[in-house]
Protein backbone atom coordinates (compact mmCIF):
# COMPACT_ATOMS: atom_id res chain seq x y z
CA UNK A 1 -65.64 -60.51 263.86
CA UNK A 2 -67.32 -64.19 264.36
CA UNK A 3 -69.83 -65.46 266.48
CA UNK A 4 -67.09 -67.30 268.30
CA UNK A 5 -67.55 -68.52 271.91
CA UNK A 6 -65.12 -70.00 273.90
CA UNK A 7 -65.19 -71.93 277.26
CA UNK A 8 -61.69 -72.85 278.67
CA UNK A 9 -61.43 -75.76 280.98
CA UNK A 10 -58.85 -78.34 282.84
CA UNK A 11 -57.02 -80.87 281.78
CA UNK A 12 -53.86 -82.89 282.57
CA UNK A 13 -50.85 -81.06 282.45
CA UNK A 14 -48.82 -80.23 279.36
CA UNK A 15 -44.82 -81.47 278.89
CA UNK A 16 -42.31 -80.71 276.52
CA UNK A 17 -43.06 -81.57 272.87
CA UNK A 18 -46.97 -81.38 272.32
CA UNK A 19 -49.30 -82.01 269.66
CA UNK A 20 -51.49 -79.41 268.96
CA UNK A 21 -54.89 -80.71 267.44
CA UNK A 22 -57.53 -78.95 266.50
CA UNK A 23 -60.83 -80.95 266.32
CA UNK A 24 -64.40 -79.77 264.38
CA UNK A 25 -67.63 -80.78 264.17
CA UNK A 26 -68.97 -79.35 261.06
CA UNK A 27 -72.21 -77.72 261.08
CA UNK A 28 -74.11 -75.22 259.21
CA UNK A 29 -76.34 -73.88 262.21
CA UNK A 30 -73.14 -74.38 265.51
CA UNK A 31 -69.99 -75.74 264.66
CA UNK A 32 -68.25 -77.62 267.67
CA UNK A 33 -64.38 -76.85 267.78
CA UNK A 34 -61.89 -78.29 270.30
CA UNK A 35 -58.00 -77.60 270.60
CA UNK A 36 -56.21 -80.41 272.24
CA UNK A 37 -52.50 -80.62 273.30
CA UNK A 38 -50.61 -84.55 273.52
CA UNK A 39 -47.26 -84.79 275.18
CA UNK A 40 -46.63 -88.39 276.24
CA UNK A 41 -49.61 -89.71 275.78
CA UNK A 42 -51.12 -87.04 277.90
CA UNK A 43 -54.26 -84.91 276.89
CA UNK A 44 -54.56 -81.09 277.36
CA UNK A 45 -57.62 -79.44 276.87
CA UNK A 46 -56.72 -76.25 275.74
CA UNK A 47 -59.87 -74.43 274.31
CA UNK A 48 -63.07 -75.29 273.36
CA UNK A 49 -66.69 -73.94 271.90
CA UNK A 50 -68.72 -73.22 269.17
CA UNK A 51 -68.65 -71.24 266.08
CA UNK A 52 -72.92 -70.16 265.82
CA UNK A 53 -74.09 -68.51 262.04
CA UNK A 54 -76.80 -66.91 262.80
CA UNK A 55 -79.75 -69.10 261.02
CA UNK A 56 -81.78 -66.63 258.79
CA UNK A 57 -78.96 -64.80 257.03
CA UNK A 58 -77.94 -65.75 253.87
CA UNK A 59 -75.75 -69.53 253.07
CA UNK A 60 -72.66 -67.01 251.64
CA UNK A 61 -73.33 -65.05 255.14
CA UNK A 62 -73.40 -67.93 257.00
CA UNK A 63 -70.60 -69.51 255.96
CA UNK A 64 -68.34 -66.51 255.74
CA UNK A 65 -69.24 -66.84 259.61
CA UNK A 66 -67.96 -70.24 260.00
CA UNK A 67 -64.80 -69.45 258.01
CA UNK A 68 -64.03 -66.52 259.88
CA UNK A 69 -64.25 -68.36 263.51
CA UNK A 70 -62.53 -71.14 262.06
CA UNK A 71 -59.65 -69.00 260.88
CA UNK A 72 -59.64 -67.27 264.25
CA UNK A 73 -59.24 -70.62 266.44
CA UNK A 74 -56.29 -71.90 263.93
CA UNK A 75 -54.38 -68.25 263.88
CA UNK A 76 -54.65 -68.52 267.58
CA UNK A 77 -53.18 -71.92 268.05
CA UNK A 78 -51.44 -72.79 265.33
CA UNK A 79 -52.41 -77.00 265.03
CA UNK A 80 -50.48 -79.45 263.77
CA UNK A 81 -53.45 -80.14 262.03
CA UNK A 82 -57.26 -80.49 261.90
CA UNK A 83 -59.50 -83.62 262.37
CA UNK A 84 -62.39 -83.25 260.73
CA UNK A 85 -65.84 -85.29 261.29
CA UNK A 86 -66.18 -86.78 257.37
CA UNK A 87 -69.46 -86.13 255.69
CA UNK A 88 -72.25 -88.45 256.35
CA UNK A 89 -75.90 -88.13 255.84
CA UNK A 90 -78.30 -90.64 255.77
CA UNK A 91 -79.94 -90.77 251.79
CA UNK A 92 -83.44 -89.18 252.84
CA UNK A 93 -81.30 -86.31 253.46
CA UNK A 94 -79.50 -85.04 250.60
CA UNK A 95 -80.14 -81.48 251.29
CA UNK A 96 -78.12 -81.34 254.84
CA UNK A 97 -75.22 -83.26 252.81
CA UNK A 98 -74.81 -80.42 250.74
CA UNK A 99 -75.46 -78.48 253.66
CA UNK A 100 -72.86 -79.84 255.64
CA UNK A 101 -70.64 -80.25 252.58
CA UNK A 102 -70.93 -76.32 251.90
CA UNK A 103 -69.78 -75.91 255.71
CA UNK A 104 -66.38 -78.81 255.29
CA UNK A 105 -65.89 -76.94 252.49
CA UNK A 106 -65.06 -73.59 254.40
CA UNK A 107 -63.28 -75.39 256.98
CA UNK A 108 -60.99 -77.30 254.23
CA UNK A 109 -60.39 -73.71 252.71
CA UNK A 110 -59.70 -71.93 256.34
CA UNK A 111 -57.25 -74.74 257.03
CA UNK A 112 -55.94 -74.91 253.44
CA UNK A 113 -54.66 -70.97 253.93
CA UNK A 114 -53.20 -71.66 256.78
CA UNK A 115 -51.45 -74.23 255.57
CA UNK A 116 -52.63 -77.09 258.05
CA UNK A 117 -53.47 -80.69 256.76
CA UNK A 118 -56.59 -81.50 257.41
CA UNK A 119 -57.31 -85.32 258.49
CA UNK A 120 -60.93 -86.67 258.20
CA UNK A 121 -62.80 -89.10 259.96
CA UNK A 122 -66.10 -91.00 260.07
CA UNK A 123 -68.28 -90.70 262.81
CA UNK A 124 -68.67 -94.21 263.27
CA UNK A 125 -64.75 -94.49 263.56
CA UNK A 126 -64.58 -91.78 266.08
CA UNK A 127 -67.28 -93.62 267.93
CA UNK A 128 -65.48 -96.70 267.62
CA UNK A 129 -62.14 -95.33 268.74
CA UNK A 130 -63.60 -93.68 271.72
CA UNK A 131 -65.95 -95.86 273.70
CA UNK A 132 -65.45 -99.30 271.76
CA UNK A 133 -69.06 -98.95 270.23
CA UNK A 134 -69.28 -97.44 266.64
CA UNK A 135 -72.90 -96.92 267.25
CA UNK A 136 -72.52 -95.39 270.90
CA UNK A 137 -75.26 -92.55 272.06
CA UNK A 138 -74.27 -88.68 272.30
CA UNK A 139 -73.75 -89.09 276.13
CA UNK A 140 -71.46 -92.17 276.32
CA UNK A 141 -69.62 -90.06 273.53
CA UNK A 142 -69.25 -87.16 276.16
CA UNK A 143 -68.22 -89.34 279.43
CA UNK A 144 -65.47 -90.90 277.03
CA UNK A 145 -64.32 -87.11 276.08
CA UNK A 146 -64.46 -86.28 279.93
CA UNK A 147 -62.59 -89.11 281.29
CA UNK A 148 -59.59 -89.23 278.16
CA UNK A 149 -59.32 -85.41 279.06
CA UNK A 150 -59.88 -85.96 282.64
CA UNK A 151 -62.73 -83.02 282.54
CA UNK A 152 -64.67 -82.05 285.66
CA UNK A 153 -67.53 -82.21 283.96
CA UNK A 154 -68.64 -83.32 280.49
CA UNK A 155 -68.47 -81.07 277.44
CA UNK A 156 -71.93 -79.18 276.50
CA UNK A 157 -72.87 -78.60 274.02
CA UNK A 158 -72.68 -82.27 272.36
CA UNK A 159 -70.80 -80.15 269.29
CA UNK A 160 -68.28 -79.79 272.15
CA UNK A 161 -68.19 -83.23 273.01
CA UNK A 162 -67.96 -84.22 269.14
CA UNK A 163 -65.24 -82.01 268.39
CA UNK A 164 -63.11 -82.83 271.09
CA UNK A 165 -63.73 -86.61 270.24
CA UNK A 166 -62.83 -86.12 266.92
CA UNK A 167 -59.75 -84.46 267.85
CA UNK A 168 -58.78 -87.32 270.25
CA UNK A 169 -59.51 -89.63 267.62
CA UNK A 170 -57.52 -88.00 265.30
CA UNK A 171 -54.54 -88.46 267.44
CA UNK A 172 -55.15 -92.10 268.32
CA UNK A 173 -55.53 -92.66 264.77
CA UNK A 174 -52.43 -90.58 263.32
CA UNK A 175 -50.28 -92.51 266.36
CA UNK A 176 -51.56 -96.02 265.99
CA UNK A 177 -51.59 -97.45 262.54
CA UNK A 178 -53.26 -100.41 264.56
CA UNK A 179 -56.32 -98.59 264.93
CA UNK A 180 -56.58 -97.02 261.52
């Protein structure tokens, strides 16, 4: 059993043949997930949370962890595919690259047996994509997720918010070759 939590909110209403995307924002420590459903240019929120390894157990515990929530979310809703944030970490930090490598690794492998292609994209892009600005803050990054999904609120935690942004962007960018 994962550390999986789940928060379930609004969105615009679903139609006939959706896109199911599942959107993560890789992390050792919380991992942001975010299911989204497309019909008509229409966004769904379906599910979204975190996947949490708990931080003093082992790097084989804590990424069994990730793998297991992981594999949970995509049994349970059956994507089209995964966007995944690409690796990036600045050169002073080569130990969270392989950090965060260790943890796209998992996710790869989680989507890999269940058979769903896995699309990746750099944060800057997703930035880009989403509020024009491939530098943009964590909060403009939210309001962006909240309006496109037509949220109440914005998406906490900002893994949320990434997730789900990555899984927008992955459909803008699979669905306009303009933008890619």
């Amino acid at each position: 059993m994962s550390s999986r939590a789940a928060v379930k909110l609004g969105g615009a209403a679903a139609s006939q043949a959706p896109v199911t995307i599942l959107g993560i924002d890789p992390g050792l420590n919380t991992t942001g997930y975010g299911v989204i459903r497309v019909s008509r240019g229409q966004f769904q929120l379906i599910e979204a949370g975190i996947v949490r390894s708990k931080a003093k157990a082992s790097i084989e515990e804590r990424l069994l962890e990730i793998h297991t929530g992981v594999t949970e979310v995509l049994e349970q809703h059956k994507p089209d595919f995964l966007a995944l944030e690409q690796l990036f970490s600045h050169y002073s930090r080569p130990k969270t690259a392989i950090l965060m490598g260790h943890a796209r690794g998992v996710i790869c492998l989680a989507a890999g047996t269940a058979g769903i292609a896995v699309k990746s994209f750099e944060p800057t892009k997703v930035k880009k994509v989403m509020t024009g600005n491939g530098h943009a803050p964590k909060h403009q990054i939210q309001l962006a997720v909240k309006l496109q999904l037509n949220l109440s609120e914005v998406p906490e935690p900002a893994d949320v918010a990434d997730a789900l942004a990555i899984a927008v962007c992955g459909f803008h960018l699979s669905h306009n070759p303009l933008l890619a």
